[in-house]
C-alpha atoms as a PDB file:
ATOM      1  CA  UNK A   1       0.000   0.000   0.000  1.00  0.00           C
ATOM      2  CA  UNK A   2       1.109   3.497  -0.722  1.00  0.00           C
ATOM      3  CA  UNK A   3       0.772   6.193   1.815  1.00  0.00           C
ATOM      4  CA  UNK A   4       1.127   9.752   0.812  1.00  0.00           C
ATOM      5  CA  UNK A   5       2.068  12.397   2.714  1.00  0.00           C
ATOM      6  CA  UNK A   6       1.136  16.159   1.584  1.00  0.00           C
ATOM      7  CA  UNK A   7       2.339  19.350   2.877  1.00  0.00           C
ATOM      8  CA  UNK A   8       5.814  17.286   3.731  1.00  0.00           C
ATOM      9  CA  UNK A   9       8.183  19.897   2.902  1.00  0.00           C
ATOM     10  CA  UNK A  10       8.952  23.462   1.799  1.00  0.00           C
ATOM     11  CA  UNK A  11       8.182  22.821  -1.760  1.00  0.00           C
ATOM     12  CA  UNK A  12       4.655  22.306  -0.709  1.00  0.00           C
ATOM     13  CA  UNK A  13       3.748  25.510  -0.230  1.00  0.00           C
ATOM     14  CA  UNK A  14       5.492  26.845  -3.439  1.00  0.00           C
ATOM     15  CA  UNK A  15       4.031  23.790  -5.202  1.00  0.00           C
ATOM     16  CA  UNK A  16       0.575  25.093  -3.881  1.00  0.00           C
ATOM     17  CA  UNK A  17       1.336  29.070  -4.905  1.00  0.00           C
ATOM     18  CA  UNK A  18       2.484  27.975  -8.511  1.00  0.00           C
ATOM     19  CA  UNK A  19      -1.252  25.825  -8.779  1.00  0.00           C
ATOM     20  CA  UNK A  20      -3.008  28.941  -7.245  1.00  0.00           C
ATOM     21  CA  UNK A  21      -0.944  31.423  -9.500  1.00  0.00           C
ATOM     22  CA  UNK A  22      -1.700  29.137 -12.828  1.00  0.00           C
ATOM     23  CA  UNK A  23      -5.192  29.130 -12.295  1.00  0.00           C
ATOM     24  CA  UNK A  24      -5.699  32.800 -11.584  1.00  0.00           C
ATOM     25  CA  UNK A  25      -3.673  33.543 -14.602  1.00  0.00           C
ATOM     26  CA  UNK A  26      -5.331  30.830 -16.481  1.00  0.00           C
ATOM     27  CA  UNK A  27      -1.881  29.156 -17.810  1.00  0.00           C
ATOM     28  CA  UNK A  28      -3.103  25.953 -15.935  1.00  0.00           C
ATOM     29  CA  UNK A  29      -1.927  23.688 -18.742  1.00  0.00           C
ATOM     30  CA  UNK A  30       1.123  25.173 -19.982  1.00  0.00           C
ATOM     31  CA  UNK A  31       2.160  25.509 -16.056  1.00  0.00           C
ATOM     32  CA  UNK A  32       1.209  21.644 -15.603  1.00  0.00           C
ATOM     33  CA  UNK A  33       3.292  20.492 -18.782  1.00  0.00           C
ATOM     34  CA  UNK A  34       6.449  22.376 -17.287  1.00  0.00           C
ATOM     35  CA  UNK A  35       5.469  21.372 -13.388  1.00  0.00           C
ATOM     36  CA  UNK A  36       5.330  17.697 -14.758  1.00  0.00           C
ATOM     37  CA  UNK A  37       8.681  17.877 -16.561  1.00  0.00           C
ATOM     38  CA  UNK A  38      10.356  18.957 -13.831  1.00  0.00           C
ATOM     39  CA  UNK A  39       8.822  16.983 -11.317  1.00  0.00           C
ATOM     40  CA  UNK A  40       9.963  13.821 -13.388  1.00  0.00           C
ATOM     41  CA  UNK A  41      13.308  15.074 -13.701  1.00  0.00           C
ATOM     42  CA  UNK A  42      13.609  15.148  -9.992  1.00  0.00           C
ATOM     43  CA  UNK A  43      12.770  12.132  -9.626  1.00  0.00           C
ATOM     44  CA  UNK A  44      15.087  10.497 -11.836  1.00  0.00           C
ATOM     45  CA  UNK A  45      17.730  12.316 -10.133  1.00  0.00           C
ATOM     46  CA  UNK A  46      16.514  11.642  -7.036  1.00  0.00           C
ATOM     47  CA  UNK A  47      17.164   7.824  -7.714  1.00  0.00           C
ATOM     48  CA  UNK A  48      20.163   8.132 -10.085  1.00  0.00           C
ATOM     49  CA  UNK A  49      22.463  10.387  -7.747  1.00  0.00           C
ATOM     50  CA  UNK A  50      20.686  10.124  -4.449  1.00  0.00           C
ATOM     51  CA  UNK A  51      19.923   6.156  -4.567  1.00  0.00           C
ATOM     52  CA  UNK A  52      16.249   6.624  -2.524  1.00  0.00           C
ATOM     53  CA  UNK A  53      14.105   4.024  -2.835  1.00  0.00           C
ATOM     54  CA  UNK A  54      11.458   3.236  -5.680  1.00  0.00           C
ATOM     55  CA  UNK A  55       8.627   3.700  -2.682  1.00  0.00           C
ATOM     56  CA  UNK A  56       9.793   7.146  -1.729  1.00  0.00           C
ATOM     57  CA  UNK A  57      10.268   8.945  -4.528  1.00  0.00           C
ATOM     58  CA  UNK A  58       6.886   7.227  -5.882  1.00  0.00           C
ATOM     59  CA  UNK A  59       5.107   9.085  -2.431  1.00  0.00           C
ATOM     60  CA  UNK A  60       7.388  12.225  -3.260  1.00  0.00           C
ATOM     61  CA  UNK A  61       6.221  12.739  -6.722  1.00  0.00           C
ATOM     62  CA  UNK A  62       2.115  11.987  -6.466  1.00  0.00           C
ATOM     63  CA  UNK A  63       2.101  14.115  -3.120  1.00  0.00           C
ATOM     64  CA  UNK A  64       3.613  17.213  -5.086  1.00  0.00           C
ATOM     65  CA  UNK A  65       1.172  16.673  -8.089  1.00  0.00           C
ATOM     66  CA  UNK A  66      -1.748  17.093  -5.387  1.00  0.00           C
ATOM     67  CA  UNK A  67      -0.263  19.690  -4.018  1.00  0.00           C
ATOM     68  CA  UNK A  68      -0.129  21.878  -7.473  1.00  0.00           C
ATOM     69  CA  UNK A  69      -3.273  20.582  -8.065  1.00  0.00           C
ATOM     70  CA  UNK A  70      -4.651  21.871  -4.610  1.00  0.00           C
ATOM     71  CA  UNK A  71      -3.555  25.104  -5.630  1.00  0.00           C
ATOM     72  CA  UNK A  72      -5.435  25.026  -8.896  1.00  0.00           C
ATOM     73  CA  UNK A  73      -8.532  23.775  -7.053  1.00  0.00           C
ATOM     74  CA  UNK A  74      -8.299  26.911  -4.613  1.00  0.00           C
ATOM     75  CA  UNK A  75      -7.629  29.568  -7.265  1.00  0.00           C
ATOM     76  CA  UNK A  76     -10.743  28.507  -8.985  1.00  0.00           C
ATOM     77  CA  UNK A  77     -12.325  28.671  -5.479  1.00  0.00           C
ATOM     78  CA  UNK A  78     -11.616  31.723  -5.102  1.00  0.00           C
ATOM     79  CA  UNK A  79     -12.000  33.209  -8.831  1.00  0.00           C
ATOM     80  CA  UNK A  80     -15.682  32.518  -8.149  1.00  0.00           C
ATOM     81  CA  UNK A  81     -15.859  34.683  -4.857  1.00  0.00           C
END
């Protein structure tokens, strides 16, 4: 089973500005494409150089694509207020 942990780490919270940014500037897809690039590059170098485990860096990467997205869900929120 595979437990995820958001809000873990500084790069939540800039995760979740860059998802409530995107949406409020409508660039949601465009931001995604890039957020998703990067994301997978970290990854790879997080088990290339760093040697974490599979498990980890599995957690790491779905909890930070949540996190973007909860920022996109609360700009949206909050475009309708």
């Amino acid at each position: 089973m595979l437990n995820i942990i958001v809000f873990d780490d500084r790069k939540s919270i800039a995760h979740l500005i860059l998802g409530f940014i995107a949406s409020r500037l409508k660039l949601i897809i465009p931001v995604f494409g890039v957020f998703i690039i990067y994301e997978a590059v970290e990854t790879v170098v997080k088990i290339r150089k760093h040697g974490e485990p599979g498990e980890i860096v599995k957690m790491d990467f779905i909890s930070d694509i949540f996190e973007f997205a909860f920022g996109v869900m609360l700009g949206e929120l909050f475009s309708f207020l």
